[in-house]
Every structure is written in structure tokens, then in C-alpha cells.
Protein backbone atom coordinates (compact mmCIF):
# COMPACT_ATOMS: atom_id res chain seq x y z
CA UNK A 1 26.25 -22.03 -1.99
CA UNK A 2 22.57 -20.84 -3.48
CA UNK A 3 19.76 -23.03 -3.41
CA UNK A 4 17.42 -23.18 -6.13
CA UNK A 5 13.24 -23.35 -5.78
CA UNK A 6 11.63 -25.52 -8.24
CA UNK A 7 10.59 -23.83 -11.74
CA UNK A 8 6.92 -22.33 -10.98
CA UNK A 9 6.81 -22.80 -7.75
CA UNK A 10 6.68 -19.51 -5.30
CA UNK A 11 6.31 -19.68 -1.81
CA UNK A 12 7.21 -16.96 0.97
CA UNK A 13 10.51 -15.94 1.29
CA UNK A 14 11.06 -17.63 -1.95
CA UNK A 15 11.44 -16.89 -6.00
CA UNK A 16 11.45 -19.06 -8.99
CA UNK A 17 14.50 -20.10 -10.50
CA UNK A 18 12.46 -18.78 -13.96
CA UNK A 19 12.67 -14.86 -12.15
CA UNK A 20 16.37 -15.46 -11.90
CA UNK A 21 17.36 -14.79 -8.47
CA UNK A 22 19.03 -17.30 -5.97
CA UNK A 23 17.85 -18.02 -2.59
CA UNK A 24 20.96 -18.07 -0.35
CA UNK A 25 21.14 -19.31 3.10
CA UNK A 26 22.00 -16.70 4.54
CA UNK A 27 19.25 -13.85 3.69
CA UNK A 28 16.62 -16.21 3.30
CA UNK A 29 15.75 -16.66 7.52
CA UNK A 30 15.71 -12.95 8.18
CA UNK A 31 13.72 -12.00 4.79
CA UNK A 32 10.88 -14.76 5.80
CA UNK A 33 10.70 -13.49 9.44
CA UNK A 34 10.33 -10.29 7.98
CA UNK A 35 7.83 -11.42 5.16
CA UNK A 36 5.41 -13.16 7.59
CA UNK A 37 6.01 -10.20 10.56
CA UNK A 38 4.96 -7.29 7.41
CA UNK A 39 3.10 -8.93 4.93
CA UNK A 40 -0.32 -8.72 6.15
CA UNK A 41 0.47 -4.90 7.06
CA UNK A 42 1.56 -3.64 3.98
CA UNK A 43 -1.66 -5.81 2.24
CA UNK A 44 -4.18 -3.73 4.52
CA UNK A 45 -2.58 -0.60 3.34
CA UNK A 46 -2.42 -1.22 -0.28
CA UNK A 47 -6.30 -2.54 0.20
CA UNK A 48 -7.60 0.96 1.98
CA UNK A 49 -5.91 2.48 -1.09
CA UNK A 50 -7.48 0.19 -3.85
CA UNK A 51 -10.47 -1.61 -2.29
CA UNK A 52 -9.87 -4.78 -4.01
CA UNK A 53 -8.49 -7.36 -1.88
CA UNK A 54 -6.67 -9.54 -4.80
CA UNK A 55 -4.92 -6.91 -6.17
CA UNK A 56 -3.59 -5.54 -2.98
CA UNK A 57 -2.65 -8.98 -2.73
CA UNK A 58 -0.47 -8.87 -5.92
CA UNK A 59 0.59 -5.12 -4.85
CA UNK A 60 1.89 -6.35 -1.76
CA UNK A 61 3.29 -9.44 -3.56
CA UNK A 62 4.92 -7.26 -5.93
CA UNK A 63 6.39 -5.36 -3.19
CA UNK A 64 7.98 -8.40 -1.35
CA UNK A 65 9.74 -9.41 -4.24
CA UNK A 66 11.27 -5.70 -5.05
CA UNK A 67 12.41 -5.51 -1.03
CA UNK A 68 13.78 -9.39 -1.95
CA UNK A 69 15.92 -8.30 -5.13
CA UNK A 70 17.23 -5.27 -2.39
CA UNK A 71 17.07 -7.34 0.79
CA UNK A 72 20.99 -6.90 1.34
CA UNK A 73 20.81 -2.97 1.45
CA UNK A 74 17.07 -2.72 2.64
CA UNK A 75 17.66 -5.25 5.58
CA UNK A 76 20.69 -2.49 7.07
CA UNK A 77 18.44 0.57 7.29
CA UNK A 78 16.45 2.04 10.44
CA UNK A 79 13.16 0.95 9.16
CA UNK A 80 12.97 -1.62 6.37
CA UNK A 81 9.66 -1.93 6.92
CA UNK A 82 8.97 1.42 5.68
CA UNK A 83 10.62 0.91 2.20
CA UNK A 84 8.71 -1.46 1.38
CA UNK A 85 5.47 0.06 2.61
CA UNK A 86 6.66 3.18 0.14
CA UNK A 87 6.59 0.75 -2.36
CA UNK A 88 3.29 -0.62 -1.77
CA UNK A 89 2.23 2.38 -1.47
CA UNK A 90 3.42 3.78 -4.84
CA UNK A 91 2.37 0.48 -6.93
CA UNK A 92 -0.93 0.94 -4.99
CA UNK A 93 -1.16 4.64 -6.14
CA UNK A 94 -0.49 3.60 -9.87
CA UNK A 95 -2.70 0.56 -9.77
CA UNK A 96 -5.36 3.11 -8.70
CA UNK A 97 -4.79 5.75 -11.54
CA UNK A 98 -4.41 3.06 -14.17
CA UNK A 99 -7.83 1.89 -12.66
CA UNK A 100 -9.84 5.20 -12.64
CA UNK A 101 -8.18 5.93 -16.22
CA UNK A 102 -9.75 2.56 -17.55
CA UNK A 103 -12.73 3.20 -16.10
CA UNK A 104 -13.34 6.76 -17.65
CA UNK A 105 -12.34 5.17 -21.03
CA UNK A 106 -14.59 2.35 -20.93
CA UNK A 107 -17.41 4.18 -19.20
CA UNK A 108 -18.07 1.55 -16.94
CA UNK A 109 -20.27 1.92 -13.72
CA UNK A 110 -18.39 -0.81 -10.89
CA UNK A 111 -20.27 -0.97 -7.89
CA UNK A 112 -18.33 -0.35 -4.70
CA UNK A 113 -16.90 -2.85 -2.50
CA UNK A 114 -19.12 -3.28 0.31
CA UNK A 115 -16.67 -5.35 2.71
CA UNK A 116 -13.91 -4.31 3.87
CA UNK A 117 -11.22 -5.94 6.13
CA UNK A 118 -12.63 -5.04 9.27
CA UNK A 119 -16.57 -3.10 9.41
CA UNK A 120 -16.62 0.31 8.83
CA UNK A 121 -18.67 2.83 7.74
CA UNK A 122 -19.74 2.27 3.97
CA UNK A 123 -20.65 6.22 3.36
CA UNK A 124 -17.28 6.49 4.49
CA UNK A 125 -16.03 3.72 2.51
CA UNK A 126 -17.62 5.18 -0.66
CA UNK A 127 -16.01 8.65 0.20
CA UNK A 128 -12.89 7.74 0.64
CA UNK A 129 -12.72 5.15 -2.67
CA UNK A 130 -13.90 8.60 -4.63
CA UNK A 131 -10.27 10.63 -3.43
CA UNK A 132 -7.88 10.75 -5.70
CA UNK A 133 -5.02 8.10 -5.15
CA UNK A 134 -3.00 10.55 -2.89
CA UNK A 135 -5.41 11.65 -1.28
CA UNK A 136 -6.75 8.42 -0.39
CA UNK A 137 -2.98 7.47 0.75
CA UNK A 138 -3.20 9.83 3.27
CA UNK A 139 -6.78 9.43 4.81
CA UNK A 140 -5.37 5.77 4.95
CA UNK A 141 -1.92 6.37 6.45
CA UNK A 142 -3.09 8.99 8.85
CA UNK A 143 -6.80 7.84 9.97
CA UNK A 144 -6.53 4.13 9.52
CA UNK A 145 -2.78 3.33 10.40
CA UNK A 146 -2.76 6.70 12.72
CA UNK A 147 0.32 6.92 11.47
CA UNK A 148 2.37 10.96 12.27
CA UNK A 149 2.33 13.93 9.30
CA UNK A 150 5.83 13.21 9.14
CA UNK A 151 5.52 9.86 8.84
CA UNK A 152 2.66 10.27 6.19
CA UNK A 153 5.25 12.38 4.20
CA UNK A 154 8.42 10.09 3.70
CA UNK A 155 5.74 7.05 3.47
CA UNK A 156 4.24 9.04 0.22
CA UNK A 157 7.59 10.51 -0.53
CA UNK A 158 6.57 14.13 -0.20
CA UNK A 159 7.26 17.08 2.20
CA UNK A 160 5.39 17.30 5.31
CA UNK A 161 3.72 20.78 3.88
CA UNK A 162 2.74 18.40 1.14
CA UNK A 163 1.36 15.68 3.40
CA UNK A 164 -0.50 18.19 4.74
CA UNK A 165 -1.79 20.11 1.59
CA UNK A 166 -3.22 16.09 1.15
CA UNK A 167 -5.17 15.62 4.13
CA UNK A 168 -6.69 19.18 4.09
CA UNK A 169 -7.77 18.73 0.55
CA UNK A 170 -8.79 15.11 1.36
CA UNK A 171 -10.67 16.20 4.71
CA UNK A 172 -12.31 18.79 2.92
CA UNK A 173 -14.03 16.78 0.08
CA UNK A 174 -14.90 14.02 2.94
CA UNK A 175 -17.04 16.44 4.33
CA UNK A 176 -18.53 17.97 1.85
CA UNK A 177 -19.45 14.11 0.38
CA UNK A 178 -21.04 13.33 3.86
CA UNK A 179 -21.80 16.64 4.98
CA UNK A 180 -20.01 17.03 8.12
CA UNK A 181 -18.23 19.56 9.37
CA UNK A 182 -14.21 20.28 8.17
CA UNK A 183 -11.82 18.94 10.83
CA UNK A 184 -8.30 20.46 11.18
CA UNK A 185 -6.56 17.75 13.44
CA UNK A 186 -3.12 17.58 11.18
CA UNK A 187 -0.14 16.62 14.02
């Protein structure tokens, strides 16, 4: 028997009757306690990629509702949690091209996001918003998260070698931006 959410409204765990989908009994306990254990996770990550807090928001929103539509398959694998990171991660990515590419069109100068989640280095902070989208993944997934090469890779749905390649590259502008010295730590 499916249970319908009022028209409009969206809450946790929840769609609209308007997006079509049906919120059955059983699903909707384990996709909640999932939702409130991951959702705040996945939001930091999509954040150190975009530094914009509202549409990391909506990212990680979007995200939700993609592991929702899948939450039958997704719930049986080893690591739900990282399928819908991926997917964070990827809308994150493309929010962050479609961002720079607006930006170079319009020619408009945005100043930088001076607060983060949690205080960190702003020279950093600028650095790291000036990577490319990939790159940026990365520094975020293996600095931030400390998250393994391998881990880095199938989270940015690359080879390790590639995962790698990102870091290096990414490690290597770092520290020419701030003038430090190249570090070589890839696990």
C-alpha cells in the first residue's frame, strides 16, 4: 500500500506526489536513517568542491532524491553511501564548470567566500576554489575527508593512476599559488 505526501510539500525521506514517486512503508525507515546518518556528509563535500553553501545544499538535495528513485538496488550494495557521494560529487563537478563557464562569459569578478564550514586557512581557501573541478575533488576527498587514493578514484570514477595524475597536478599548482614547497604524500 503507498502513501502519498501532500502536493508541494518535501520533507526528508520524502517526495511530492507532483515528482511522481510513492513513498512505501517499507523503504521509507531505512532511506530516512540513511538520509539523516549521510546527509550532512555528502553536503560538506559538495561545499569544499563549490564554496557556496546553498547550492551544495541543492547538490546534496539533488543527490538524495537520485539515491531515493534507486533506493531498492542502492540500499543492497557494500557501500551505499558511496554512490551517492559519486553523485554529489559529479553534480558538484558540473555545477562548478557551469559556474566558471558563466563567469568567463559574463566577465564577472565574485569575491571569494570567506567562511567556510569549519576555520581554515583562507590563502588556502582561495587556492583551492582556483583548481579546476577535479582537481579540487581530490584536494577535498584526500586532504579534507583523508579519504585513500583508491578511494579518491572510484569516488571520482577514475583509475587510481588518474586519481593520482589529480592530486600531483593539484599539489603542484597549490604550491606554486602559496609558494610552498611540492609535497609527494599520494598513499
Amino acid at each position: 500500500m503507498a502513501e502519498y505526501v501532500a502536493v508541494g510539500a518535501v520533507l526528508p525521506g520524502r517526495l511530492s506526489r507532483r515528482e511522481g514517486v510513492s513513498v512505501t512503508a517499507d523503504r521509507q525507515p531505512d532511506y530516512a536513517a540513511f538520509y539523516v546518518a549521510q546527509f550532512r556528509p555528502v553536503v560538506r563535500t559538495a561545499y569544499l568542491i563549490l564554496y557556496d553553501r546553498e547550492q551544495a545544499e541543492d547538490v546534496t538535495q539533488d543527490a538524495f532524491v537520485q539515491l531515493y528513485l534507486h533506493w531498492s538496488k542502492v540500499s543492497r550494495y557494500d557501500a551505499p553511501h558511496a554512490w551517492v557521494r559519486r553523485i554529489a560529487i559529479r553534480m558538484a563537478v558540473r555545477a562548478a564548470e557551469r559556474e566558471r563557464r558563466r563567469q568567463v562569459l559574463s566577465r564577472l569578478v565574485i569575491e571569494p567566500l570567506a567562511a567556510g564550514p569549519e576555520p581554515i586557512d583562507l590563502d588556502l581557501l582561495r587556492a583551492t576554489a582556483a583548481l579546476p573541478p577535479q582537481q579540487r575533488a581530490a584536494i577535498v576527498l584526500y586532504y579534507y575527508e583523508d579519504r585513500p587514493t583508491a578511494e579518491v578514484a572510484a569516488l571520482l570514477d577514475c583509475s587510481i593512476s588518474a586519481a593520482k595524475v589529480l592530486l600531483h597536478r593539484a599539489r603542484r599548482t597549490l604550491a606554486a599559488v602559496l609558494g610552498d614547497e611540492e609535497v609527494d604524500d599520494v598513499r
